[in-house]
Protein backbone atom coordinates (compact mmCIF):
# COMPACT_ATOMS: atom_id res chain seq x y z
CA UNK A 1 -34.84 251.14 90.45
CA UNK A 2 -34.38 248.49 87.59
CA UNK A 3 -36.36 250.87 85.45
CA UNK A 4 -33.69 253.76 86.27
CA UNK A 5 -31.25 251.31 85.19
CA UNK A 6 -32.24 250.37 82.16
CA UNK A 7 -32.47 254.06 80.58
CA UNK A 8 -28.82 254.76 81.72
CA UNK A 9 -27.73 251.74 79.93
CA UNK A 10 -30.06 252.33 76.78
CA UNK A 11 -28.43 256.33 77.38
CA UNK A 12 -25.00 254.41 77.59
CA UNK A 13 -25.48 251.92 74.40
CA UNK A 14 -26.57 255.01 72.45
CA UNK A 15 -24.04 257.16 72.97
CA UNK A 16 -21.39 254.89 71.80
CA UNK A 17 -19.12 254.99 74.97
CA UNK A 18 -18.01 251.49 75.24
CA UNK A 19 -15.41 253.03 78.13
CA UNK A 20 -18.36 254.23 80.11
CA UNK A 21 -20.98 251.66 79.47
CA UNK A 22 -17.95 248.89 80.97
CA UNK A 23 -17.75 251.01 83.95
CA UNK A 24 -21.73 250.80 84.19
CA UNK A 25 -21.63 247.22 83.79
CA UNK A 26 -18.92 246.85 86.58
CA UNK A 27 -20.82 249.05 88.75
CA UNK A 28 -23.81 247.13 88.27
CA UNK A 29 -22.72 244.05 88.91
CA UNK A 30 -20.55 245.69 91.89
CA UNK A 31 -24.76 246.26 93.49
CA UNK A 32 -25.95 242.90 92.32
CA UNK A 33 -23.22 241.12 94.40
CA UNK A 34 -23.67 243.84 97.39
CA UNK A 35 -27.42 242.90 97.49
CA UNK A 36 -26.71 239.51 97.44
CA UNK A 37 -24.20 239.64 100.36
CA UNK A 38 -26.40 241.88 102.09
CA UNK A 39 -28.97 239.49 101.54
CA UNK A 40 -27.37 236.44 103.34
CA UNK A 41 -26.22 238.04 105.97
CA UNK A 42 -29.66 239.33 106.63
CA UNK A 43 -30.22 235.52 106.41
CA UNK A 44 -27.54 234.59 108.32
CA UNK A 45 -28.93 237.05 111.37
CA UNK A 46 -32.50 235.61 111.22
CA UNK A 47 -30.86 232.08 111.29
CA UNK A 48 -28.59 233.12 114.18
CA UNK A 49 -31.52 234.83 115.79
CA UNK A 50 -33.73 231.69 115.60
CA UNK A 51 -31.02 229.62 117.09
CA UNK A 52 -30.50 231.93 120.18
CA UNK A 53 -34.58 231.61 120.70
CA UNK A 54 -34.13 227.82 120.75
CA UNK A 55 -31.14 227.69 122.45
CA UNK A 56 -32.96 229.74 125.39
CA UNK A 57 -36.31 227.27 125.37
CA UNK A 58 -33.31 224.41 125.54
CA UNK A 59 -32.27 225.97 128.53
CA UNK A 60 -35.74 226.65 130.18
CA UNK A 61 -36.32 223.18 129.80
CA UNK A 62 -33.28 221.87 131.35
CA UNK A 63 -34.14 224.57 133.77
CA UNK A 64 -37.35 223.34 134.81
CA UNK A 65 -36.16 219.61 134.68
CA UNK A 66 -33.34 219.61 136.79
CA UNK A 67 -35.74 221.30 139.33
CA UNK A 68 -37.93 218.72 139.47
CA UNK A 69 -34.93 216.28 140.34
CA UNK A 70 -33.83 218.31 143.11
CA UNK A 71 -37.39 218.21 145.04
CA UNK A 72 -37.50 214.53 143.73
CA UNK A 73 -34.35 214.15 145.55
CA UNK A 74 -34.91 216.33 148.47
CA UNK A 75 -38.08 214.05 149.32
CA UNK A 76 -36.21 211.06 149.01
CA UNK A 77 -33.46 211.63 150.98
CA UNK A 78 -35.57 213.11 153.78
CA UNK A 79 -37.72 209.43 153.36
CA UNK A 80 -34.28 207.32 153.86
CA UNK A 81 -33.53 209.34 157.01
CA UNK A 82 -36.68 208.84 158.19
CA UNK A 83 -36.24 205.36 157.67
CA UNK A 84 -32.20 205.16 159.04
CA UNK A 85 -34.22 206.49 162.34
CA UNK A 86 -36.42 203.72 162.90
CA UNK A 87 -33.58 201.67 162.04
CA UNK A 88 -31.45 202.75 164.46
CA UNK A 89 -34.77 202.65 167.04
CA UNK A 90 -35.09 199.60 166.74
CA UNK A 91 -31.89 197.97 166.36
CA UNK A 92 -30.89 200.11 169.79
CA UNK A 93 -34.31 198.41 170.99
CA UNK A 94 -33.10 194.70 170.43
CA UNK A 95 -29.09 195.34 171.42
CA UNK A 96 -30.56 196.89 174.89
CA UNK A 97 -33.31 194.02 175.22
CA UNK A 98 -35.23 197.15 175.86
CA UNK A 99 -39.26 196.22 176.64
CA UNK A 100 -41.46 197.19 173.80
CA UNK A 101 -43.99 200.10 173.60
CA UNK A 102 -46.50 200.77 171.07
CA UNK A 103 -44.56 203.66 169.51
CA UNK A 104 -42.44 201.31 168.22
CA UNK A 105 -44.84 199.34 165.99
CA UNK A 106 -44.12 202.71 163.97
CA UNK A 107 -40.96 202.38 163.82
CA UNK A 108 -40.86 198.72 162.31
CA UNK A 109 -43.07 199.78 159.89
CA UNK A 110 -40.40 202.21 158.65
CA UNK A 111 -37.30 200.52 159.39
CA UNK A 112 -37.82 197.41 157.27
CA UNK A 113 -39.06 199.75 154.32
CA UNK A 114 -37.38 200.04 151.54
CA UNK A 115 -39.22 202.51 148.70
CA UNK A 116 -38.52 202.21 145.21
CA UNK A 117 -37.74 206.04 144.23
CA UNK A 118 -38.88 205.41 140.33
CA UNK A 119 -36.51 207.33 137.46
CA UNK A 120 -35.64 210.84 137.63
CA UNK A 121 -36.97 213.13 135.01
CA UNK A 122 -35.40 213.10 131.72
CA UNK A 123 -37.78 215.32 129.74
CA UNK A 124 -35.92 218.73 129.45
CA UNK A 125 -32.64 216.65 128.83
CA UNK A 126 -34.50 214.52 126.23
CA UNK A 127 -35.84 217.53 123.97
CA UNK A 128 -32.15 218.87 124.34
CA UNK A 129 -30.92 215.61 122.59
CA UNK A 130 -33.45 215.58 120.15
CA UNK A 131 -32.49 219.48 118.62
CA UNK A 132 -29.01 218.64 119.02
CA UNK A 133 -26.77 219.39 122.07
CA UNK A 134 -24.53 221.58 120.14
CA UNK A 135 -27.78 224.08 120.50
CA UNK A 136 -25.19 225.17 123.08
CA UNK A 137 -22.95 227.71 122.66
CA UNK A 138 -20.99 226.70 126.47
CA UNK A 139 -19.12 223.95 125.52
CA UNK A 140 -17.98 223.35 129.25
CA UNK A 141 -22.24 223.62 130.27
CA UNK A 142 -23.33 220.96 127.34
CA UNK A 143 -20.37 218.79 128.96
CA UNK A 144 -21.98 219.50 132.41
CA UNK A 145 -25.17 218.39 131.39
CA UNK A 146 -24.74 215.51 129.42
CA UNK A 147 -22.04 213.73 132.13
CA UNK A 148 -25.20 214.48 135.02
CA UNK A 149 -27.88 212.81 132.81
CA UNK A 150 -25.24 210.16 130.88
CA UNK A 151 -22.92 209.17 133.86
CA UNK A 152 -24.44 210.56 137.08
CA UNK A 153 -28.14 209.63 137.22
CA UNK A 154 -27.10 206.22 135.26
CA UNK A 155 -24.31 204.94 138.27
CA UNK A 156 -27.24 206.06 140.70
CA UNK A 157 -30.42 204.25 138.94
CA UNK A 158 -27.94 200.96 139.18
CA UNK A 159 -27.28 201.28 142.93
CA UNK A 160 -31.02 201.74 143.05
CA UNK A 161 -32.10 198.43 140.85
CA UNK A 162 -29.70 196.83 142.68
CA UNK A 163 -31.41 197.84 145.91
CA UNK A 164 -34.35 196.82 145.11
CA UNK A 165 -33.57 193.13 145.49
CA UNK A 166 -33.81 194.44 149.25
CA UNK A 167 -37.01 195.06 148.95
CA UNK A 168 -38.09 191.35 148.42
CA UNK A 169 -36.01 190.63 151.50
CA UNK A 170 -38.03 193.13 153.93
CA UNK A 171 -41.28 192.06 152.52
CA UNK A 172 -40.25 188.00 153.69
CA UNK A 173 -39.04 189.60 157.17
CA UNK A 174 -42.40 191.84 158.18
CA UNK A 175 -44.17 188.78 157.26
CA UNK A 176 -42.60 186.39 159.52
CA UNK A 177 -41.91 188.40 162.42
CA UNK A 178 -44.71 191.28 162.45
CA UNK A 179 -48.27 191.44 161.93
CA UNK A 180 -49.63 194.86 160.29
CA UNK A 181 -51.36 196.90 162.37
CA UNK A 182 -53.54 200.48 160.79
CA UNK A 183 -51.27 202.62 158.60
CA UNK A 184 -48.08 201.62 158.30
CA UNK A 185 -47.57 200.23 162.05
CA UNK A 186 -46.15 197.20 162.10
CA UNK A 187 -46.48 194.78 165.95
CA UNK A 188 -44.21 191.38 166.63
CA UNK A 189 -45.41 188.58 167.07
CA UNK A 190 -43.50 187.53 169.44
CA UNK A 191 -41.29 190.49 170.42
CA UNK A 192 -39.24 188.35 173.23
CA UNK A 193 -38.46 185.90 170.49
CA UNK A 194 -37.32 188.96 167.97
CA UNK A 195 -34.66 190.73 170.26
CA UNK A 196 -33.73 187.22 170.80
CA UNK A 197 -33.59 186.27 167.15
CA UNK A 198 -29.97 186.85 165.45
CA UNK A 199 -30.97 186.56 161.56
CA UNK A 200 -33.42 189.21 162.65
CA UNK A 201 -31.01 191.17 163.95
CA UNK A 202 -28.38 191.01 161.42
CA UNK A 203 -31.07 191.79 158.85
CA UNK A 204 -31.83 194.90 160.00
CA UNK A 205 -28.48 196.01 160.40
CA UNK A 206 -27.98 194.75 156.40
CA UNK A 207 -31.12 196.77 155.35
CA UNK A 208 -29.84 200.06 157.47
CA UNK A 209 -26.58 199.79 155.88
CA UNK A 210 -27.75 199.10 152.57
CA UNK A 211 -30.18 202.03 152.64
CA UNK A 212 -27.71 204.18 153.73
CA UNK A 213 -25.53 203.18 150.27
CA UNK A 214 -28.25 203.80 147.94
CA UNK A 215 -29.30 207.26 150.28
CA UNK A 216 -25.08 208.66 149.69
CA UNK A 217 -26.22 207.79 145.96
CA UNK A 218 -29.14 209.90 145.81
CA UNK A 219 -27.19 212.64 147.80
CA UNK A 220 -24.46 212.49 145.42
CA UNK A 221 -26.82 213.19 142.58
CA UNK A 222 -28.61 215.88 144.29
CA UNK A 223 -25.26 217.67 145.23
CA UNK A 224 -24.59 217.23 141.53
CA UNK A 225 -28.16 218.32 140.24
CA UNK A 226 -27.73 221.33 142.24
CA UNK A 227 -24.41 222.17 141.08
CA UNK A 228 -25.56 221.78 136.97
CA UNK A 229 -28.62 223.69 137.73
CA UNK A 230 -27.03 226.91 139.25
CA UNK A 231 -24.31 226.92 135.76
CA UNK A 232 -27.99 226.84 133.72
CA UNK A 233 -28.72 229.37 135.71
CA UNK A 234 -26.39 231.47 135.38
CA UNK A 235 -26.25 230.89 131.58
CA UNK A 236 -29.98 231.97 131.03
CA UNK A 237 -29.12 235.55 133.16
CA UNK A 238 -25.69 235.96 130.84
């Protein structure tokens, strides 16, 4: 091609034209400037291209992560209930002065339990940080996203430090009152002095109640984590 060109504009300078070899010139800088256009936005496409393909691994990843919450959460929340049952077990147990059984060392095992439920998974929404959320063409979904991680999962990791002070507290009560049994059975000692014993009582109506705070928290971010992960959804079949 530049070889063609060259002999029209030797052709051109020969034959004296300066009227056609200016219209040569214009024309080929008129190609020069259309390659170079055509060019970038060839550039421009792979760039665009390369973006979309990160974009969509963004996405996977926030995909798989926010699924790993929701069973996370799903186990949890099944554990507290567990736990609110034995609660309410045994406080019914001590109101009713109700004689004890040995299905019930069981139950005190679970009732004065309180589990710390360790962080939720961060990794997908960490490798999203690190590219740069606006990877995200959805505005409204990178707002979604960042408010569940940034403001959701936060106000719920507090109520759960906070909650873990409890802990210490049913650790100091199974050791006074109950002797461990196989498993996680728990027996009085003296179960006639326990239904008779107030701070007893009011503890485990503390430690139900508190549970139940920290369990609306987790519940609250699984609701949440479910709604986020059905808009990523959606976005990866769009």
């Amino acid at each position: 091609m530049l070889t063609f060109l060259r002999k029209i504009r030797r052709s051109l300078i020969e034959s004296g034209s300066t009227r056609r070899y200016l219209l040569y010139a214009i024309g080929e800088i008129a190609l020069v400037v259309i390659g170079i256009l055509i060019a970038l936005q060839i550039n421009t496409w792979n760039e665009q291209r390369k973006k979309r393909i990160t974009e969509r691994e963004i996405l996977i990843g926030l995909q798989e992560n926010l699924e790993l919450n929701v069973n996370k959460l799903n186990e949890e929340i099944e554990r507290k209930h567990r736990s609110d049952f034995s609660s309410q077990v045994i406080l019914n147990a001590i109101e009713k002065k109700l004689p004890y059984h040995d299905t019930m060392s069981w139950h005190f095992g679970w009732a004065l339990s309180w589990e710390d439920p360790g962080p939720l998974s961060r990794a997908g929404y960490e490798s999203f940080k690190n590219i740069g959320t606006d990877i995200l063409r959805n505005k409204d979904l990178k707002k979604e996203i960042v408010y569940l991680f940034e403001d959701t999962y936060a106000l719920s990791s507090t109520r759960m430090t906070r909650l873990m002070e409890l802990n210490v507290e049913t650790v100091k009560l199974r050791q006074q009152y109950l002797m461990r049994q196989e498993s996680f059975n728990f027996k009085p000692f003296d179960y006639q002095s326990l239904i008779r014993d107030k701070q007893f009582h009011s503890w485990g109506k503390s430690i139900r109640n508190s549970r139940a705070w920290g369990r609306n928290a987790m519940e609250e971010s699984l609701e949440e984590t479910m709604r986020v992960l059905r808009l990523v959804n959606d976005e990866l079949t769009f």
